[in-house]
Protein backbone atom coordinates (compact mmCIF):
# COMPACT_ATOMS: atom_id res chain seq x y z
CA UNK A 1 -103.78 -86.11 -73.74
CA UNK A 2 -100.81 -86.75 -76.40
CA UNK A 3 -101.26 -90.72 -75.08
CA UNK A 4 -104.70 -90.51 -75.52
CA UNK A 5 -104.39 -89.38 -79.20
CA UNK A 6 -102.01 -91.86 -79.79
CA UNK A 7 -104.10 -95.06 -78.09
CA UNK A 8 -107.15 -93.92 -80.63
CA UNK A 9 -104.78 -93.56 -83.70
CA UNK A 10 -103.13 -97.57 -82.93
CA UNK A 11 -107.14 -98.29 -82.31
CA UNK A 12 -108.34 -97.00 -85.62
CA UNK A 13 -105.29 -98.25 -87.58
CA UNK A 14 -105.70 -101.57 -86.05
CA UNK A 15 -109.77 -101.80 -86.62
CA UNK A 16 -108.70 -100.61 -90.16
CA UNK A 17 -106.34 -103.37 -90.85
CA UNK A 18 -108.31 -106.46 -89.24
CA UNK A 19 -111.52 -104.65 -91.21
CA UNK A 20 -109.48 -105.32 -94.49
CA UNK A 21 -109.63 -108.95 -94.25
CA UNK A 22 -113.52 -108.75 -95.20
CA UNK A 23 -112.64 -106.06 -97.65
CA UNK A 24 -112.21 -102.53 -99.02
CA UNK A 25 -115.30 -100.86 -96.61
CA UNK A 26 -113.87 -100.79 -93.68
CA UNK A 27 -110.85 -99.00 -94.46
CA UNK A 28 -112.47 -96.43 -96.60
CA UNK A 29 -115.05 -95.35 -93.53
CA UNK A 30 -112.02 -95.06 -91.29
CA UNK A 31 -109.98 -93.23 -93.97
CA UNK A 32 -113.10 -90.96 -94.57
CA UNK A 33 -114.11 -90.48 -90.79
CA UNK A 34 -110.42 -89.85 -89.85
CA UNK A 35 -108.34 -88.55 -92.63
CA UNK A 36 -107.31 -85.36 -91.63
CA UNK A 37 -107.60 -86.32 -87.76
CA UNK A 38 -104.35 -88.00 -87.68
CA UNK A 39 -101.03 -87.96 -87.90
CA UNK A 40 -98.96 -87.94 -91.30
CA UNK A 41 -97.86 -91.62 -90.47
CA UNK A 42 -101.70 -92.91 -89.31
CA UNK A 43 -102.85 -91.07 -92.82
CA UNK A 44 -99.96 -92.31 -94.95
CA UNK A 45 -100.94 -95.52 -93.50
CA UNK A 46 -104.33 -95.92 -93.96
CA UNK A 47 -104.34 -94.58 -97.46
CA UNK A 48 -101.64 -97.66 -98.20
CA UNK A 49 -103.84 -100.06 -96.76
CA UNK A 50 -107.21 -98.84 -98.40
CA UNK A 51 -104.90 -98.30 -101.67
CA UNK A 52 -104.41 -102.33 -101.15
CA UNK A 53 -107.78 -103.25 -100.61
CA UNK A 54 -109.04 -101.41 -103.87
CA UNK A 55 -106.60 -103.11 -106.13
CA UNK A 56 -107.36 -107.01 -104.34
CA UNK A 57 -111.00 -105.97 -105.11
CA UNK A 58 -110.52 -104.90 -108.72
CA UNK A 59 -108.60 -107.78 -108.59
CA UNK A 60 -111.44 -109.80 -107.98
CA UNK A 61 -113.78 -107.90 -109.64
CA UNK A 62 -112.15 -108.53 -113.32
CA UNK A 63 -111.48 -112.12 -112.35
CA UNK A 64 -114.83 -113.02 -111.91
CA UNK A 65 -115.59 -111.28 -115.51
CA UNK A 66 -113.57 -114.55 -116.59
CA UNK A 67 -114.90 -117.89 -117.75
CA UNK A 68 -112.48 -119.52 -116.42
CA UNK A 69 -112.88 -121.95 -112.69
CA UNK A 70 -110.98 -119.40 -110.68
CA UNK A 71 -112.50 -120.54 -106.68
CA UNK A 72 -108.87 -121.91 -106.18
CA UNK A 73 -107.21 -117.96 -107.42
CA UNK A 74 -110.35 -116.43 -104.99
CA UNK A 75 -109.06 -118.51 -102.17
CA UNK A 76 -105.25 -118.19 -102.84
CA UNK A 77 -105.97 -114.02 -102.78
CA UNK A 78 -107.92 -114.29 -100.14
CA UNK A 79 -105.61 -116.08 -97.71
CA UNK A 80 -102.70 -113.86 -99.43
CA UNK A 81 -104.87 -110.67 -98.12
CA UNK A 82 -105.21 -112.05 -94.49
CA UNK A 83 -102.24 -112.12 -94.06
CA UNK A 84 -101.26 -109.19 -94.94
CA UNK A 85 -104.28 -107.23 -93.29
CA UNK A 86 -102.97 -109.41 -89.92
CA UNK A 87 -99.07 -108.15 -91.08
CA UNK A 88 -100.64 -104.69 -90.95
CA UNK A 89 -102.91 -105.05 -87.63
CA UNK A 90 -99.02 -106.27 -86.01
CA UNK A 91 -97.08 -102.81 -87.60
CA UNK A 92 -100.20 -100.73 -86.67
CA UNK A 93 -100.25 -102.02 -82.89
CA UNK A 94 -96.18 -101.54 -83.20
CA UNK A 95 -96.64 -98.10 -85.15
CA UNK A 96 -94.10 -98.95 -87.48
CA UNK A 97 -93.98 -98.82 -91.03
CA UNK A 98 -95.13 -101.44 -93.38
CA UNK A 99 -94.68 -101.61 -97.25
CA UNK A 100 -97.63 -103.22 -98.95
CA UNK A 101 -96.72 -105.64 -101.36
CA UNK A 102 -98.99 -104.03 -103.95
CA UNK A 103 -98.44 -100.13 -103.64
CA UNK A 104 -100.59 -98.56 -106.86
CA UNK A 105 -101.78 -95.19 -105.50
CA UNK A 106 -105.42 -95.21 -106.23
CA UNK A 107 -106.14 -92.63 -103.04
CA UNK A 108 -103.57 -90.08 -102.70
């Protein structure tokens, strides 16, 4: 049963991170569906990656409030979040830790 429990927590972890490449929606249904399922590592994790996607979407959000031509900054931050969503996927599948680049603490 324990390998059971683990095998769903690497399979919502993993959903989570890939999710994150599209945005912050994904993570925040499996952070709200699962929160308080899982393990201190699988919550401490999620919450860091949904923590992530809510600052790359503010992010975005305030750029596009600018007048300036920013499709080459959208692109650049988009790219820069795939890879870390497919950095994430790799420690979730591992179950390892992985410090975001961005860690401001939005979700707690």
């Amino acid at each position: 049963m324990e390998n059971e429990e683990l095998y769903n927590e690497k399979t919502f972890l993993s959903v989570s991170s890939l999710g994150a490449i599209i945005g912050f929606f994904i993570p925040l249904i499996m952070w709200l569906l699962k929160k308080d399922d899982f393990s201190d590592y699988a919550k401490k994790f999620l919450t860091d990656v949904l923590n992530f996607e809510l600052v790359i979407f503010i992010i975005l959000f305030c750029l596009s409030a600018v007048p300036i031509p920013h499709r080459f900054i959208n692109i650049a931050i988009f790219i820069f979040n795939m890879i870390i969503a497919l950095r994430c996927f790799s420690a979730a599948r591992e179950q390892r830790e992985y410090k975001l680049p961005i860690n401001i603490q939005l979700i707690k």
